[in-house]
C-alpha atoms as a PDB file:
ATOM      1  CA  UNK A   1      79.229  48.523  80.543  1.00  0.00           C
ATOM      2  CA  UNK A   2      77.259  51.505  81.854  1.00  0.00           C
ATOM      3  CA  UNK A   3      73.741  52.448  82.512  1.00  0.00           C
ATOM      4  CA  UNK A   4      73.383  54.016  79.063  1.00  0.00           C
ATOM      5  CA  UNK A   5      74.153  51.142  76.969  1.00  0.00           C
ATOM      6  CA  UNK A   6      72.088  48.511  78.817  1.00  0.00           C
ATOM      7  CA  UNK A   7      69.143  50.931  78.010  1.00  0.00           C
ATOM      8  CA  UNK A   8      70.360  51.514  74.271  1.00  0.00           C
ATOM      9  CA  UNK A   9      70.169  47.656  74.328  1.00  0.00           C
ATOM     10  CA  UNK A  10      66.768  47.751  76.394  1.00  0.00           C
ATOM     11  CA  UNK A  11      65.542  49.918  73.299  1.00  0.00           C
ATOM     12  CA  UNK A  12      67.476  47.736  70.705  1.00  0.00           C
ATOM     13  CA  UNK A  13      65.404  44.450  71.871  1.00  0.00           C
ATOM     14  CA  UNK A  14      62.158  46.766  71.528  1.00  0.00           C
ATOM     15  CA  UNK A  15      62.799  47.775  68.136  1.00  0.00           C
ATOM     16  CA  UNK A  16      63.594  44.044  67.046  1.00  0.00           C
ATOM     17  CA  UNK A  17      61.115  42.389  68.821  1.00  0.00           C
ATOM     18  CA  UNK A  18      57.318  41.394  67.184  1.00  0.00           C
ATOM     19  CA  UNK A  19      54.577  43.876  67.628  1.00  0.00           C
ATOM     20  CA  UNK A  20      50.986  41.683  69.062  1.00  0.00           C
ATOM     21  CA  UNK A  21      48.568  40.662  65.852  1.00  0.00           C
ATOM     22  CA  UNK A  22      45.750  43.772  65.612  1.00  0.00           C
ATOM     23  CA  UNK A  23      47.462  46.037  68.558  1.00  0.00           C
ATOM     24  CA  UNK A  24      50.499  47.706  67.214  1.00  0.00           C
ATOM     25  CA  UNK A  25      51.965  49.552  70.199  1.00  0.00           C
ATOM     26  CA  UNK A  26      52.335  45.864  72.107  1.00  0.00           C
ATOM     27  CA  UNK A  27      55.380  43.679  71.647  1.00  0.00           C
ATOM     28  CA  UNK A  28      56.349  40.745  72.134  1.00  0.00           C
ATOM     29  CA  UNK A  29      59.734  40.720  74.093  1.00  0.00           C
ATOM     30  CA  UNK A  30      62.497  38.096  74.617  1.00  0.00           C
ATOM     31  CA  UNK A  31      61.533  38.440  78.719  1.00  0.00           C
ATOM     32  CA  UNK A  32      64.708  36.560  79.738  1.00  0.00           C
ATOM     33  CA  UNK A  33      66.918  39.047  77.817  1.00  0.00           C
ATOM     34  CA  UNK A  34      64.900  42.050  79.452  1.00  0.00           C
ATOM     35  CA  UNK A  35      65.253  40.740  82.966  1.00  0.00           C
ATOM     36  CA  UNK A  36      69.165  40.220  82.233  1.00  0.00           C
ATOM     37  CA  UNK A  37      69.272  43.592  81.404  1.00  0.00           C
ATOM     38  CA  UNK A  38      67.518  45.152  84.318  1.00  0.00           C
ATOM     39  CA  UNK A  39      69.434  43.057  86.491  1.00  0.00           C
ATOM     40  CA  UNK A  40      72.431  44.374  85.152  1.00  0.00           C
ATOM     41  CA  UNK A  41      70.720  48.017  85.439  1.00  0.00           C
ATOM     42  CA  UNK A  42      70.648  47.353  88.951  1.00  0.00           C
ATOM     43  CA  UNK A  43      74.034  46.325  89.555  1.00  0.00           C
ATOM     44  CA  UNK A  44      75.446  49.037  87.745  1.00  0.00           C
ATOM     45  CA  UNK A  45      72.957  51.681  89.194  1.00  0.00           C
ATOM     46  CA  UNK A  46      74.467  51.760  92.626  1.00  0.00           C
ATOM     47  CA  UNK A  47      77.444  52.076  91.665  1.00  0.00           C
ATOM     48  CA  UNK A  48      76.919  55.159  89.515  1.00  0.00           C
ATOM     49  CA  UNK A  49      74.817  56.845  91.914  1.00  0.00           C
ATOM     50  CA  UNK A  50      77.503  56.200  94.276  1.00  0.00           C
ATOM     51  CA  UNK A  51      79.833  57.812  92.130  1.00  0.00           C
ATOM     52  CA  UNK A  52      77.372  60.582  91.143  1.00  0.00           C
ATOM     53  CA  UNK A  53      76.765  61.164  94.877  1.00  0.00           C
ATOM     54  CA  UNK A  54      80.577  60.961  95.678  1.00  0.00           C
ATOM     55  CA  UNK A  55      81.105  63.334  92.357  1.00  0.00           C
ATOM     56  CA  UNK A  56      78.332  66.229  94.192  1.00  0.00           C
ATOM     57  CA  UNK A  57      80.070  65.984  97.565  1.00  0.00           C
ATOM     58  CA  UNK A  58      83.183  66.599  96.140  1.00  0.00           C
ATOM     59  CA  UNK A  59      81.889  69.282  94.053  1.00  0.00           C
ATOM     60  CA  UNK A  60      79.815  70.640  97.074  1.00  0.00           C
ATOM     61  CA  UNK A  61      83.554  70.328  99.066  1.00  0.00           C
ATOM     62  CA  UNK A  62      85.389  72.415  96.235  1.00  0.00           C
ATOM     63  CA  UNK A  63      82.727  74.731  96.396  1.00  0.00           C
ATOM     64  CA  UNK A  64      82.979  75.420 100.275  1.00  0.00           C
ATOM     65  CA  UNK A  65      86.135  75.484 100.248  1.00  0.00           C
ATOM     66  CA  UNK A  66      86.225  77.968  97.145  1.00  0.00           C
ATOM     67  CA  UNK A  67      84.040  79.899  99.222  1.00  0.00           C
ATOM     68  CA  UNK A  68      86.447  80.328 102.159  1.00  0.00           C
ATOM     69  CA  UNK A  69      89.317  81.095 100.280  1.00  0.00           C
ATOM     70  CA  UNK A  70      87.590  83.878  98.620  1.00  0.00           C
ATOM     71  CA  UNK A  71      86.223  85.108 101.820  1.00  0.00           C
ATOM     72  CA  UNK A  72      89.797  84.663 103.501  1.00  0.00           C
ATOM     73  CA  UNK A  73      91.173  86.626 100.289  1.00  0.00           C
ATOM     74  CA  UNK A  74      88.883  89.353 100.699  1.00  0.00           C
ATOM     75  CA  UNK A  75      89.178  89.825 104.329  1.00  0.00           C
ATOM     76  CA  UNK A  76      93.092  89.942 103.850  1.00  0.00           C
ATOM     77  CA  UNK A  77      92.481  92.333 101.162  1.00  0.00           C
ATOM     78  CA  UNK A  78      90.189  94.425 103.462  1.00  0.00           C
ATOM     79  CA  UNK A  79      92.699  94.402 106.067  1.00  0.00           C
ATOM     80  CA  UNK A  80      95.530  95.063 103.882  1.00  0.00           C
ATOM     81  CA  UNK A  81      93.909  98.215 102.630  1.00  0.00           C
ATOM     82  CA  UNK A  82      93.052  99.239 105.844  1.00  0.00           C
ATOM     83  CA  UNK A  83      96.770  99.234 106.898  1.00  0.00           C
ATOM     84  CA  UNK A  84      98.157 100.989 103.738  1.00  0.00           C
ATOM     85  CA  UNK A  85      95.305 103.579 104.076  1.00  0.00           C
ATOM     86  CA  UNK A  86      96.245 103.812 108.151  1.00  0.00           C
ATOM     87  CA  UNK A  87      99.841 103.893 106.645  1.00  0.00           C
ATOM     88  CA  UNK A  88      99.190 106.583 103.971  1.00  0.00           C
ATOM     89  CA  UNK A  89      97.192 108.763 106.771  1.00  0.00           C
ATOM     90  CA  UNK A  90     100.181 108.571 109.754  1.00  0.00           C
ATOM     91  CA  UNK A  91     102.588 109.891 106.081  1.00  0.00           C
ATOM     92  CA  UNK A  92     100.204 112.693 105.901  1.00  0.00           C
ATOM     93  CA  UNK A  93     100.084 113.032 108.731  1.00  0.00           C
ATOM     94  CA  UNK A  94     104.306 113.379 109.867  1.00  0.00           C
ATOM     95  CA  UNK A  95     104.285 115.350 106.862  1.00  0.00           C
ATOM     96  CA  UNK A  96     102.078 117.912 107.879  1.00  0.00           C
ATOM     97  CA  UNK A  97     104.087 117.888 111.512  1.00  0.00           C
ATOM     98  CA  UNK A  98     106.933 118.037 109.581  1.00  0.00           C
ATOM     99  CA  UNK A  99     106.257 121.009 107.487  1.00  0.00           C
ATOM    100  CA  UNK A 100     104.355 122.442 110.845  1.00  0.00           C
ATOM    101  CA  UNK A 101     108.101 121.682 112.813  1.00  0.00           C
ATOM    102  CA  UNK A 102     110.107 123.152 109.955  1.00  0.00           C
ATOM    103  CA  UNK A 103     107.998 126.426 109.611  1.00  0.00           C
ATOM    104  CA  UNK A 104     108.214 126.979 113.282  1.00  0.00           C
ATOM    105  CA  UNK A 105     111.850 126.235 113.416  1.00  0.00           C
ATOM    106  CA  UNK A 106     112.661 128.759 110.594  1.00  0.00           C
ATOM    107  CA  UNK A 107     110.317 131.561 112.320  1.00  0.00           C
ATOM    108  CA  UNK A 108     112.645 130.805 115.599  1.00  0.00           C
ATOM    109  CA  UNK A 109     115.463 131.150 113.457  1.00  0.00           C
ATOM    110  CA  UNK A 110     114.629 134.244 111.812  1.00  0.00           C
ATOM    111  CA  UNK A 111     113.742 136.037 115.230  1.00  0.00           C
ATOM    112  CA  UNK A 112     117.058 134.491 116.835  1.00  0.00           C
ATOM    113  CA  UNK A 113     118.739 136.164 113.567  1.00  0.00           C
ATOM    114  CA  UNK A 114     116.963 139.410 114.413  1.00  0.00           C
ATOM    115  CA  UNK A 115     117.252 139.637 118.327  1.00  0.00           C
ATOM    116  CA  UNK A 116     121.581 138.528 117.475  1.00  0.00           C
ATOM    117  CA  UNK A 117     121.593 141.642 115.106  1.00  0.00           C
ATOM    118  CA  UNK A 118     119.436 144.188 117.555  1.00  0.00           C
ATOM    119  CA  UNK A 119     121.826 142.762 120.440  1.00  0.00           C
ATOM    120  CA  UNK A 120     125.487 143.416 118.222  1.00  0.00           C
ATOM    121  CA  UNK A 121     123.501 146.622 117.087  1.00  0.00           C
ATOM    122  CA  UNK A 122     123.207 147.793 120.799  1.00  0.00           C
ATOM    123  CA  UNK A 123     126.022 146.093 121.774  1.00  0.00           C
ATOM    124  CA  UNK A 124     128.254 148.456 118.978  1.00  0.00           C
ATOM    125  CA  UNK A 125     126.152 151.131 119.936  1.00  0.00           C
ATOM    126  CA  UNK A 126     127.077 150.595 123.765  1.00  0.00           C
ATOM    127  CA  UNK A 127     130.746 150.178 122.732  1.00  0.00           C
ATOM    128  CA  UNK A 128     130.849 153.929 120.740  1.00  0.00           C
ATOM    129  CA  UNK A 129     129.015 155.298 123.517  1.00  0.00           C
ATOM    130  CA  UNK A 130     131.685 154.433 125.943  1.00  0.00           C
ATOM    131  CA  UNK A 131     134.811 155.364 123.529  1.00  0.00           C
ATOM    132  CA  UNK A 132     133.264 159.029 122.796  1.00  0.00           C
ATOM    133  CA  UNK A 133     132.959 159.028 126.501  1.00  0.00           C
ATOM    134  CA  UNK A 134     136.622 157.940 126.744  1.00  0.00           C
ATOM    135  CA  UNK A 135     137.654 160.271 123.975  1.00  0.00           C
ATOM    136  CA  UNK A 136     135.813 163.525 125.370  1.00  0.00           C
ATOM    137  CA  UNK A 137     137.122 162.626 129.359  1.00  0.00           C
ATOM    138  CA  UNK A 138     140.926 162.524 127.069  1.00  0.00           C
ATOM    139  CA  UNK A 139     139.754 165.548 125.692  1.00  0.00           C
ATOM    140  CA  UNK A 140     139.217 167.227 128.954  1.00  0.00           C
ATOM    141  CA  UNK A 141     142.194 166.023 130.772  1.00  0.00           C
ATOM    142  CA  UNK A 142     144.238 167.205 128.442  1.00  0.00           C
ATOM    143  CA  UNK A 143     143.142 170.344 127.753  1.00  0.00           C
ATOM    144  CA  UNK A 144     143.126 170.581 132.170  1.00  0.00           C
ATOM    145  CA  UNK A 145     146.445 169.720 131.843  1.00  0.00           C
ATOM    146  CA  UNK A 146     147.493 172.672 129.163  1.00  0.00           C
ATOM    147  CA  UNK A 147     145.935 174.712 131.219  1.00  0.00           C
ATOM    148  CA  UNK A 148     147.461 173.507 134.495  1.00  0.00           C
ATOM    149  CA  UNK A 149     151.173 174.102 132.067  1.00  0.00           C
ATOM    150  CA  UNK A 150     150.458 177.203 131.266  1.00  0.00           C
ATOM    151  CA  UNK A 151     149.102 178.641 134.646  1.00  0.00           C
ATOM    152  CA  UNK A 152     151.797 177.455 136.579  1.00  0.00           C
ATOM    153  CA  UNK A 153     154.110 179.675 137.512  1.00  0.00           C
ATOM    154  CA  UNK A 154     157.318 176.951 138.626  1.00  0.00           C
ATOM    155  CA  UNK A 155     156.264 175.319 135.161  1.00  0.00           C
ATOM    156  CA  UNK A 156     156.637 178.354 132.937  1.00  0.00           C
ATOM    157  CA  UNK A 157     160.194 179.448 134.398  1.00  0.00           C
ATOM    158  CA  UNK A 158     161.389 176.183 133.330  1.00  0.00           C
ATOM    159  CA  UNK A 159     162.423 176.924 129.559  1.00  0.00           C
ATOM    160  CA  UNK A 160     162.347 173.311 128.789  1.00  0.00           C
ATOM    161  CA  UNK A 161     159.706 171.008 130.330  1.00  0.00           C
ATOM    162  CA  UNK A 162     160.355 167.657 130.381  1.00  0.00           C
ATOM    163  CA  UNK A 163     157.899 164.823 129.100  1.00  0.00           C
ATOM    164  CA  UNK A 164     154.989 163.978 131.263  1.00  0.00           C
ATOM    165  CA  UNK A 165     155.033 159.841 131.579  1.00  0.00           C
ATOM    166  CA  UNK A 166     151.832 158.059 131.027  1.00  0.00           C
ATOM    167  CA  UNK A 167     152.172 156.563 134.730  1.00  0.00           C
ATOM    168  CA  UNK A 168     152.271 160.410 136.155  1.00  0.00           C
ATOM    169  CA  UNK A 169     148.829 161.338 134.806  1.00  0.00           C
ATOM    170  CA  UNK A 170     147.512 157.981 135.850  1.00  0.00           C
ATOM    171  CA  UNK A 171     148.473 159.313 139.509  1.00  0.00           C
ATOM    172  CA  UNK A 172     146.891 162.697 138.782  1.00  0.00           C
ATOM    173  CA  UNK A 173     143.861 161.290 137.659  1.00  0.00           C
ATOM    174  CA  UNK A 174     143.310 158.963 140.656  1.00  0.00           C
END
């Protein structure tokens, strides 16, 4: 039995009991039946207030530790969005060195290409410089050396000249 039905029977014996001759709102009550009730009242009472009590701590317990979870969860959330937003900036931020690195590469690269052209430019340039050189000192000797033929006197008596070697003029040069 609980609290509430010792007072639904505390109100049942009120209802059935006589009201006092010429003063309505007085009863008269079975006393022994009242007192058994209260009594039980009070043995029941501390019980459910012990339970109530144990009921709000538990509650109040639930609650704190509610409390810390959520405040646990939200500073792991904080900190979790701290590090994807620290993650998303060092991204930007190798990107932009990346692009940075990759623009600077390709202008090295273009000027490497331009200073290996303007080198094998010169370089071809050099190399025609020195074989008209070549040619025109071929020229010359030659023409010194028709000249020298045809001035020389043991030369010209000779009806047939014979062929000048490659190793002769070499001499005549030096």
């Amino acid at each position: 039995m609980n609290i509430d039905d010792l007072l639904d029977d505390m109100d049942e014996l009120l209802d059935k009991s006589m009201s006092v001759p010429f003063v309505s709102h007085k009863k008269v009550v079975d006393g022994e039946r009242l007192r058994e009730l209260i009594n039980n009242i009070r043995i029941i009472m501390p019980h459910e207030l012990k339970e109530a009590k144990k009921i709000e701590f538990d509650c109040q317990r639930i609650l704190n530790e509610a409390k810390l979870n959520a405040e646990g969860i939200i500073r792991k959330s904080e900190e979790r969005a701290q590090q994807i937003v620290s993650q998303e900036a060092i991204v930007t931020e190798a990107k932009k060195k990346a692009v940075d690195i990759l623009q600077k590469a390709q202008a090295a690269s273009a000027n490497l290409q331009k200073n290996a052209a303007l080198s094998v430019a010169q370089m071809l340039n050099d190399a025609e410089a020195t074989h008209n050189k070549s040619l025109l000192d071929i020229k010359r000797t030659k023409e010194k050396l028709q000249h020298t033929l045809k001035s020389s006197p043991a030369l010209t008596q000779n009806p047939s000249p014979q062929p000048v070697q490659k190793t002769d003029l070499a001499k005549d040069k030096k």
